[in-house]
PDB file of N, CA and C in Angstrom:
ATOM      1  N   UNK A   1      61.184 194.241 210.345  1.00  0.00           N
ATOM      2  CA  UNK A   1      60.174 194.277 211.365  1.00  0.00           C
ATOM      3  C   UNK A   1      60.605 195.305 212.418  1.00  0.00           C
ATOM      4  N   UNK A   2      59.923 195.850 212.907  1.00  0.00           N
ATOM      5  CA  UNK A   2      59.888 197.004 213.467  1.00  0.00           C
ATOM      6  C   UNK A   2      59.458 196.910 215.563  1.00  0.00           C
ATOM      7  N   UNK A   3      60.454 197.469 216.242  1.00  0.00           N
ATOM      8  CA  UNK A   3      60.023 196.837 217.814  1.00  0.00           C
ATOM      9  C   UNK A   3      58.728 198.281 218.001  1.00  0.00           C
ATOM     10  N   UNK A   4      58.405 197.796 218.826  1.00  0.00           N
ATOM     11  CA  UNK A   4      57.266 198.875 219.488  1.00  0.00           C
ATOM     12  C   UNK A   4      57.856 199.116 220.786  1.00  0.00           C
ATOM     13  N   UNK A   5      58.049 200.203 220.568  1.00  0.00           N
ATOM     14  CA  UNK A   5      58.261 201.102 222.094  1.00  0.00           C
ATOM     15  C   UNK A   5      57.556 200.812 223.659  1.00  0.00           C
ATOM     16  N   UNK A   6      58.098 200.601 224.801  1.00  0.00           N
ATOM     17  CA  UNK A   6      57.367 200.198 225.474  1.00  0.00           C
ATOM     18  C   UNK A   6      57.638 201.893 226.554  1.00  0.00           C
ATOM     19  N   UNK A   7      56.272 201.735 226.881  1.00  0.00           N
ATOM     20  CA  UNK A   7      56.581 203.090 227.640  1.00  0.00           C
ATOM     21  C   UNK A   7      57.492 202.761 229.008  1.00  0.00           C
ATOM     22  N   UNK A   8      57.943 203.178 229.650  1.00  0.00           N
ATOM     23  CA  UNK A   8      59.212 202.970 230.978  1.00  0.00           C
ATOM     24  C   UNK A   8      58.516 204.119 232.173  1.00  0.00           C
ATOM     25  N   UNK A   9      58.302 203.345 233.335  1.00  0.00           N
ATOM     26  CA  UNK A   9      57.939 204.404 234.232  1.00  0.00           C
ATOM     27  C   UNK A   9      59.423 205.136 234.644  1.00  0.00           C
ATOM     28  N   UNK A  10      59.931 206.131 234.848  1.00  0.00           N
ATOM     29  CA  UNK A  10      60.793 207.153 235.671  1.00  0.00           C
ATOM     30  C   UNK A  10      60.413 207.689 236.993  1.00  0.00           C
ATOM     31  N   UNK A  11      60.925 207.248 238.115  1.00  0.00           N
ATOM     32  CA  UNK A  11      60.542 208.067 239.259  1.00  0.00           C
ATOM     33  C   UNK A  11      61.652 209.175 239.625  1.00  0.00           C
ATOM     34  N   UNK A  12      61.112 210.195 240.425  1.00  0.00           N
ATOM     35  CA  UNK A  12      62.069 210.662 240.838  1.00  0.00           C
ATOM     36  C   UNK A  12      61.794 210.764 242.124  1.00  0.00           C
ATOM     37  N   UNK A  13      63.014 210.717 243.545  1.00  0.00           N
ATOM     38  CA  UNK A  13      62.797 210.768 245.071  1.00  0.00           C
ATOM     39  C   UNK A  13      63.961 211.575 245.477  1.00  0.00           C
ATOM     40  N   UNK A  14      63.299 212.241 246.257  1.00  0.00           N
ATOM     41  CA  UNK A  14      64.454 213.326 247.035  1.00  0.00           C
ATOM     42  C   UNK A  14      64.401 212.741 248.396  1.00  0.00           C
ATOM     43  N   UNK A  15      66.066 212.623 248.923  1.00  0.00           N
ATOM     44  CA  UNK A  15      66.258 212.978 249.583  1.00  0.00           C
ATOM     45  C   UNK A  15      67.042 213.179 250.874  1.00  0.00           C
ATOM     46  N   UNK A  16      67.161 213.904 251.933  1.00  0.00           N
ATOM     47  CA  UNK A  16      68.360 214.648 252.759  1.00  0.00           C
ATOM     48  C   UNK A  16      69.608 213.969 252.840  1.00  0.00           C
ATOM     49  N   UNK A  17      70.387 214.267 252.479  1.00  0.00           N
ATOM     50  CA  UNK A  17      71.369 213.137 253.502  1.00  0.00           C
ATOM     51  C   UNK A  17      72.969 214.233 253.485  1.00  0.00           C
ATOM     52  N   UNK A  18      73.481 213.954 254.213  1.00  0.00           N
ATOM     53  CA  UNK A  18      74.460 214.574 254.947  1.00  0.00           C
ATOM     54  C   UNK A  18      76.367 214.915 254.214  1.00  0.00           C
ATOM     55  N   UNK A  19      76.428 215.089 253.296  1.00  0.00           N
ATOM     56  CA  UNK A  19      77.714 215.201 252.598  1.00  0.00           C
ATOM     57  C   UNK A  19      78.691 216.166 252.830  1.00  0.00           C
ATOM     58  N   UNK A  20      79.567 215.713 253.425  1.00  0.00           N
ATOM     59  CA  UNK A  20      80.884 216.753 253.824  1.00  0.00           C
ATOM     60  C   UNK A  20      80.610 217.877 254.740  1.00  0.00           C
ATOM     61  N   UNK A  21      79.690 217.206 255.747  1.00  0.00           N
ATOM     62  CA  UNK A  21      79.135 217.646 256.842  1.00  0.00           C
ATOM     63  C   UNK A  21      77.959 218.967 256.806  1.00  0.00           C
ATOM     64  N   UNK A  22      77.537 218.806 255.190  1.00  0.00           N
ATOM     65  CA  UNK A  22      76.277 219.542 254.942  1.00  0.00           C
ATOM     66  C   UNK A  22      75.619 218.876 254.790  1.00  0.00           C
ATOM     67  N   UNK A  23      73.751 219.228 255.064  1.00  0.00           N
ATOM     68  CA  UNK A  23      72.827 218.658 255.029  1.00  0.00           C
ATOM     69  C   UNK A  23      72.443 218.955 252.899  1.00  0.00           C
ATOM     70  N   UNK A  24      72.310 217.871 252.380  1.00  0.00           N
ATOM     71  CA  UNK A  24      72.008 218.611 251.227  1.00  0.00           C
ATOM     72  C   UNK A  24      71.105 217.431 250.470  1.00  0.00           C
ATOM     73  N   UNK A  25      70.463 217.940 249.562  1.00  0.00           N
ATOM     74  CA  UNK A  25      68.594 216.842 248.861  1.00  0.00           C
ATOM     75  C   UNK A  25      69.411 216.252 247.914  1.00  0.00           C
ATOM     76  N   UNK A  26      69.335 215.096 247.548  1.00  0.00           N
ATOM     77  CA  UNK A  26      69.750 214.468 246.591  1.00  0.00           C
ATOM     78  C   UNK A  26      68.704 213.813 245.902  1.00  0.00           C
ATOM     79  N   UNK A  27      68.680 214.102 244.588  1.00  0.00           N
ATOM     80  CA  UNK A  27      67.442 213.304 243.699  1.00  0.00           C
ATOM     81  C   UNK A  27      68.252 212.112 243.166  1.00  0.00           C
ATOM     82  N   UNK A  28      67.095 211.570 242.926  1.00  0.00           N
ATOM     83  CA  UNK A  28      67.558 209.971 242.754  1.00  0.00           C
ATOM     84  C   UNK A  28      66.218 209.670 241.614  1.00  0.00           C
ATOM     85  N   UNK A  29      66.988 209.108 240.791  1.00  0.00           N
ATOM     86  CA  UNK A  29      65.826 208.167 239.716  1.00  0.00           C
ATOM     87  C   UNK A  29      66.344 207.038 239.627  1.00  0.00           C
ATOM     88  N   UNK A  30      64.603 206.393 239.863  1.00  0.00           N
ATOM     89  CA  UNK A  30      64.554 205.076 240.198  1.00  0.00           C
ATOM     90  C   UNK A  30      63.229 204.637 238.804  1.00  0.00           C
ATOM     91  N   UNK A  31      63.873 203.592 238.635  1.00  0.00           N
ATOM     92  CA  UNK A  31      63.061 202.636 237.410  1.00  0.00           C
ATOM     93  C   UNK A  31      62.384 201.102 238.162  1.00  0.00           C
ATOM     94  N   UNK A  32      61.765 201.058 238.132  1.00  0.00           N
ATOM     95  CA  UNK A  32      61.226 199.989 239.106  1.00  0.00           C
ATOM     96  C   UNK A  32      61.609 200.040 240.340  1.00  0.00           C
ATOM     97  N   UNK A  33      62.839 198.739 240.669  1.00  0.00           N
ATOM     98  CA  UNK A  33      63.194 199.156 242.468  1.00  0.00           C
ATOM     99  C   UNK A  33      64.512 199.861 242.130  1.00  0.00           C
ATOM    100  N   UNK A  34      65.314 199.502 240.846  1.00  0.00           N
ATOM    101  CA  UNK A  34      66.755 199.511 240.425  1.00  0.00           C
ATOM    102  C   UNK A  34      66.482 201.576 240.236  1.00  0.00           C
ATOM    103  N   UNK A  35      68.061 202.194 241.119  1.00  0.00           N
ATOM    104  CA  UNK A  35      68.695 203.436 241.033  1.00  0.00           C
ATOM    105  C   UNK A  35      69.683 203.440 240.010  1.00  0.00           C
ATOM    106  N   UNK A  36      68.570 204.065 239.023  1.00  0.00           N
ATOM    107  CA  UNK A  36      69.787 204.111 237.849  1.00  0.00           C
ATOM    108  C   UNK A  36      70.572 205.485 237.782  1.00  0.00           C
ATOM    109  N   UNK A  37      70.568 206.561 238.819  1.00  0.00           N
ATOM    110  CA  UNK A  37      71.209 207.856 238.953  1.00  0.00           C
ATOM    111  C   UNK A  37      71.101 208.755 239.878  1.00  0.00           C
ATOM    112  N   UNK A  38      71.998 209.326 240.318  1.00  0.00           N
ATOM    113  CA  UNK A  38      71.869 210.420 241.536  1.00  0.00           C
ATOM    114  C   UNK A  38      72.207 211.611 241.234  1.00  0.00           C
ATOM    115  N   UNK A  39      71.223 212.965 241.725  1.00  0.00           N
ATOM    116  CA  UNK A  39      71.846 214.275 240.657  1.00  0.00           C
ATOM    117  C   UNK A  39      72.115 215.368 242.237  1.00  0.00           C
ATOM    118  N   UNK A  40      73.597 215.658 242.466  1.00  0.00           N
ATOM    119  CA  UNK A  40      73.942 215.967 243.846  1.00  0.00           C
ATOM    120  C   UNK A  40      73.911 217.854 243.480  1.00  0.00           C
ATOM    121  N   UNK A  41      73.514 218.752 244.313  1.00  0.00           N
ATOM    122  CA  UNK A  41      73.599 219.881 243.799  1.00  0.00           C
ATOM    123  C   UNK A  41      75.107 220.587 243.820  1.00  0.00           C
ATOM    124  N   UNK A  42      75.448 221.274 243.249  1.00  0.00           N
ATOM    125  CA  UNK A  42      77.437 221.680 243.449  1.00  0.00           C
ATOM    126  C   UNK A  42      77.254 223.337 242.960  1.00  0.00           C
ATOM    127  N   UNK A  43      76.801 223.995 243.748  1.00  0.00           N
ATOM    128  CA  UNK A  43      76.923 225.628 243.971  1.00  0.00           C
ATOM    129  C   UNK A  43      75.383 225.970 243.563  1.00  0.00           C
ATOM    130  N   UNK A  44      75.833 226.580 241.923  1.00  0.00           N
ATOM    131  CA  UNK A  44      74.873 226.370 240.728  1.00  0.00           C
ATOM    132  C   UNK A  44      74.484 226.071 239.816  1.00  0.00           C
ATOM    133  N   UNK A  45      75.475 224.671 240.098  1.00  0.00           N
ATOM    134  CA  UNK A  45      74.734 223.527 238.677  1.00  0.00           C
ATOM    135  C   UNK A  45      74.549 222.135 239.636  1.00  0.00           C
ATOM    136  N   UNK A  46      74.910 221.359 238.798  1.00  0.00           N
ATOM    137  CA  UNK A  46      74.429 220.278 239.130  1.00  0.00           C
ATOM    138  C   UNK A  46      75.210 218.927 238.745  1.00  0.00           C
ATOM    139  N   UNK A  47      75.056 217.580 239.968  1.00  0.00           N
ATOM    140  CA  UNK A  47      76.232 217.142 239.412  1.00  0.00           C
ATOM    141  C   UNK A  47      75.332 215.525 238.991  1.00  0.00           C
ATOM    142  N   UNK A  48      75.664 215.235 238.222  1.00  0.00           N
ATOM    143  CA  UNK A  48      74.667 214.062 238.046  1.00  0.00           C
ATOM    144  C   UNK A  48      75.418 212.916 237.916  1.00  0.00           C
ATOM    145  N   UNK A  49      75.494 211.673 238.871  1.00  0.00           N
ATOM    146  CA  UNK A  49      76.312 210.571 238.799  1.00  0.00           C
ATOM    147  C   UNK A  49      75.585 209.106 238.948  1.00  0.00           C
ATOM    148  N   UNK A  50      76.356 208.052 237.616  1.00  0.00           N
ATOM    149  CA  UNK A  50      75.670 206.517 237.858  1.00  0.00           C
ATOM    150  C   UNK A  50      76.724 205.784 238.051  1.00  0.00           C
ATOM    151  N   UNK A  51      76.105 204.917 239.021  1.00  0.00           N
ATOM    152  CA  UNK A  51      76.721 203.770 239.351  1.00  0.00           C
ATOM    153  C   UNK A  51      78.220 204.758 240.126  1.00  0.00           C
ATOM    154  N   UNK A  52      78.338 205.755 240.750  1.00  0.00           N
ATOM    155  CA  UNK A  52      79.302 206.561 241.451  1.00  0.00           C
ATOM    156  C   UNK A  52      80.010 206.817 240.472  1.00  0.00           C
ATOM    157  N   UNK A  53      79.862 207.048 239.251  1.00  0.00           N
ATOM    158  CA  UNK A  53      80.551 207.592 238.105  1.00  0.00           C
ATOM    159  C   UNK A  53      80.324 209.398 237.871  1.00  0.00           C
ATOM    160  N   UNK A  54      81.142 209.844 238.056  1.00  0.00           N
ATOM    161  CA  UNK A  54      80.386 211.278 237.701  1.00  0.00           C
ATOM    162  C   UNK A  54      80.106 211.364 235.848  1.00  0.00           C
ATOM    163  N   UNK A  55      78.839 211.747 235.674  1.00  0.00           N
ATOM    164  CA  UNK A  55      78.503 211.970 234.233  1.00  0.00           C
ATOM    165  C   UNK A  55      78.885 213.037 233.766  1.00  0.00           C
ATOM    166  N   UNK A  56      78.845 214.208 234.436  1.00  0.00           N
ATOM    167  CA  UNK A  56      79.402 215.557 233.841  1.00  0.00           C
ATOM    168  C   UNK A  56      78.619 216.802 234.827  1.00  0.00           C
ATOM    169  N   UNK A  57      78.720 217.773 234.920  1.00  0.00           N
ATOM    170  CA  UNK A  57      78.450 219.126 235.771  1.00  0.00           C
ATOM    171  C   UNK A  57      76.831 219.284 234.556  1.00  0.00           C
ATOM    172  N   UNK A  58      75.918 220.088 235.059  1.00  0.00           N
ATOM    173  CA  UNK A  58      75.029 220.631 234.537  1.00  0.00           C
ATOM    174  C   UNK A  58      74.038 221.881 235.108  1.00  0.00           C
ATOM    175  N   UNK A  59      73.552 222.413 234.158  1.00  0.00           N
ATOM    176  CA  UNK A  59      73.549 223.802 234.617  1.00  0.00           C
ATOM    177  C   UNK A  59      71.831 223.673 235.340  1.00  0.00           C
ATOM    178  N   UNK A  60      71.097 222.892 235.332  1.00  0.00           N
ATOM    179  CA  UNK A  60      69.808 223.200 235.336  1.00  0.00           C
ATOM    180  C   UNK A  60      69.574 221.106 236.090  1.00  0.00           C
ATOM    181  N   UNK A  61      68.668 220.935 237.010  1.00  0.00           N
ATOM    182  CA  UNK A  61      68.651 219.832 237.636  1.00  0.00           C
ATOM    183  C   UNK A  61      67.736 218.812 236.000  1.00  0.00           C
ATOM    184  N   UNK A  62      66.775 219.705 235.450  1.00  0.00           N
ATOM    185  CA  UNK A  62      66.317 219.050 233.952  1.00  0.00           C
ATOM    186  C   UNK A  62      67.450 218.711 233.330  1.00  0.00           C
ATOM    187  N   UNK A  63      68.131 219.232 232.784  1.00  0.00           N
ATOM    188  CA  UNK A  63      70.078 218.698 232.275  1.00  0.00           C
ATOM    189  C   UNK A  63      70.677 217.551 232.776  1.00  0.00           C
ATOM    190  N   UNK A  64      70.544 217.748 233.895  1.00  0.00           N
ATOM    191  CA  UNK A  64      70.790 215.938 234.786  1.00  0.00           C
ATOM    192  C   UNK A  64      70.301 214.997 234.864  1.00  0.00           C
ATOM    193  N   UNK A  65      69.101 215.491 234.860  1.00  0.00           N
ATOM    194  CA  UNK A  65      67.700 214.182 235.012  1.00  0.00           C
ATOM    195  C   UNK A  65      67.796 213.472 233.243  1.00  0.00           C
ATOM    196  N   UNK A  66      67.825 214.538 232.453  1.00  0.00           N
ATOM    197  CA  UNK A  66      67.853 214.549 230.898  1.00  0.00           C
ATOM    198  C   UNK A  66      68.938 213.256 230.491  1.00  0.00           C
ATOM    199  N   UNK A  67      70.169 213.773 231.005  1.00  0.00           N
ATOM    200  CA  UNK A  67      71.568 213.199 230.843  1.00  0.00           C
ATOM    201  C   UNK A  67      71.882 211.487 231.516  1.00  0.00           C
ATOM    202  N   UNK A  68      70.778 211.706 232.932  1.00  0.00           N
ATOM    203  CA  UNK A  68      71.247 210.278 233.393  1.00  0.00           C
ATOM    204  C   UNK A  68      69.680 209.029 232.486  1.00  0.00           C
ATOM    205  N   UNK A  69      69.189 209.352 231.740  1.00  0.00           N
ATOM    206  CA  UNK A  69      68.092 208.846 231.046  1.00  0.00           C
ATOM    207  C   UNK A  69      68.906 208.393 230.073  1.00  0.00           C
ATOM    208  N   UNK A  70      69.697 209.384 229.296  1.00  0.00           N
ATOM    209  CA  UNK A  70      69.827 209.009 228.158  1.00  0.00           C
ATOM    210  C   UNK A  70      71.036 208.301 228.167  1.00  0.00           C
ATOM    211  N   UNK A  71      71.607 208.564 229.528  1.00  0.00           N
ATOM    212  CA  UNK A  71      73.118 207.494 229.819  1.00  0.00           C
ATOM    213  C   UNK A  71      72.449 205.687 229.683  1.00  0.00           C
ATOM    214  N   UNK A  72      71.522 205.684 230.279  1.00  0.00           N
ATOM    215  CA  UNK A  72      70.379 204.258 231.044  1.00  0.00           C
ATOM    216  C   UNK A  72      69.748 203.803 229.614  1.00  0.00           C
ATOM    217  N   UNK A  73      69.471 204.632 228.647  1.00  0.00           N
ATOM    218  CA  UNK A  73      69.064 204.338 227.719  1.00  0.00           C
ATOM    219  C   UNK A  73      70.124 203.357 226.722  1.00  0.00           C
ATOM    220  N   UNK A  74      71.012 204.586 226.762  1.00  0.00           N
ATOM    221  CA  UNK A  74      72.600 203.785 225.794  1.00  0.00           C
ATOM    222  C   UNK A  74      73.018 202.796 226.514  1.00  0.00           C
ATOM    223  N   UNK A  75      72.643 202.331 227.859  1.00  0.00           N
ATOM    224  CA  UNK A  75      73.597 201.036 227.993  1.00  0.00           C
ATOM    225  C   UNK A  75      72.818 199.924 228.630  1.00  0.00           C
ATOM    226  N   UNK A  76      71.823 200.340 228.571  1.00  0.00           N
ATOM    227  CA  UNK A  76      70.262 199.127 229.126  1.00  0.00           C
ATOM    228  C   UNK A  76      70.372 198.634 227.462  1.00  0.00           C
TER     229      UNK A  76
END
């Protein structure tokens, strides 16, 4: 027997907050109320972290957003 896919809303919210005394946007995806990831910018990539775990550097903010989905996926 076979499950049926349920579709999952993804939000994404930016925003400002103050790190190492720079002002800098932080995206955040949120699945209902629960933050399942934060993608912080680091020159010219990107740093994407869950649960304050760093996931890995990425070159493009899609790469991060991509990466913390499929992290949420493997362990939801």
């Amino acid at each position: 027997m076979t499950k049926k896919n349920k579709d999952i809303q993804v939000q994404i919210k930016e925003e400002e907050r103050v790190i190492n005394g720079n002002k800098q946007t932080v995206t955040q995806l949120v699945i209902g109320k629960k933050i399942i990831g934060e993608i912080l910018p680091d020159n010219k990539n990107f740093q994407a972290y869950n649960d304050g775990h760093l996931l890995g550097n990425f070159k493009s903010l899609d790469d991060g957003i991509e990466a913390l989905i499929r992290n949420w996926n493997l362990h939801e």
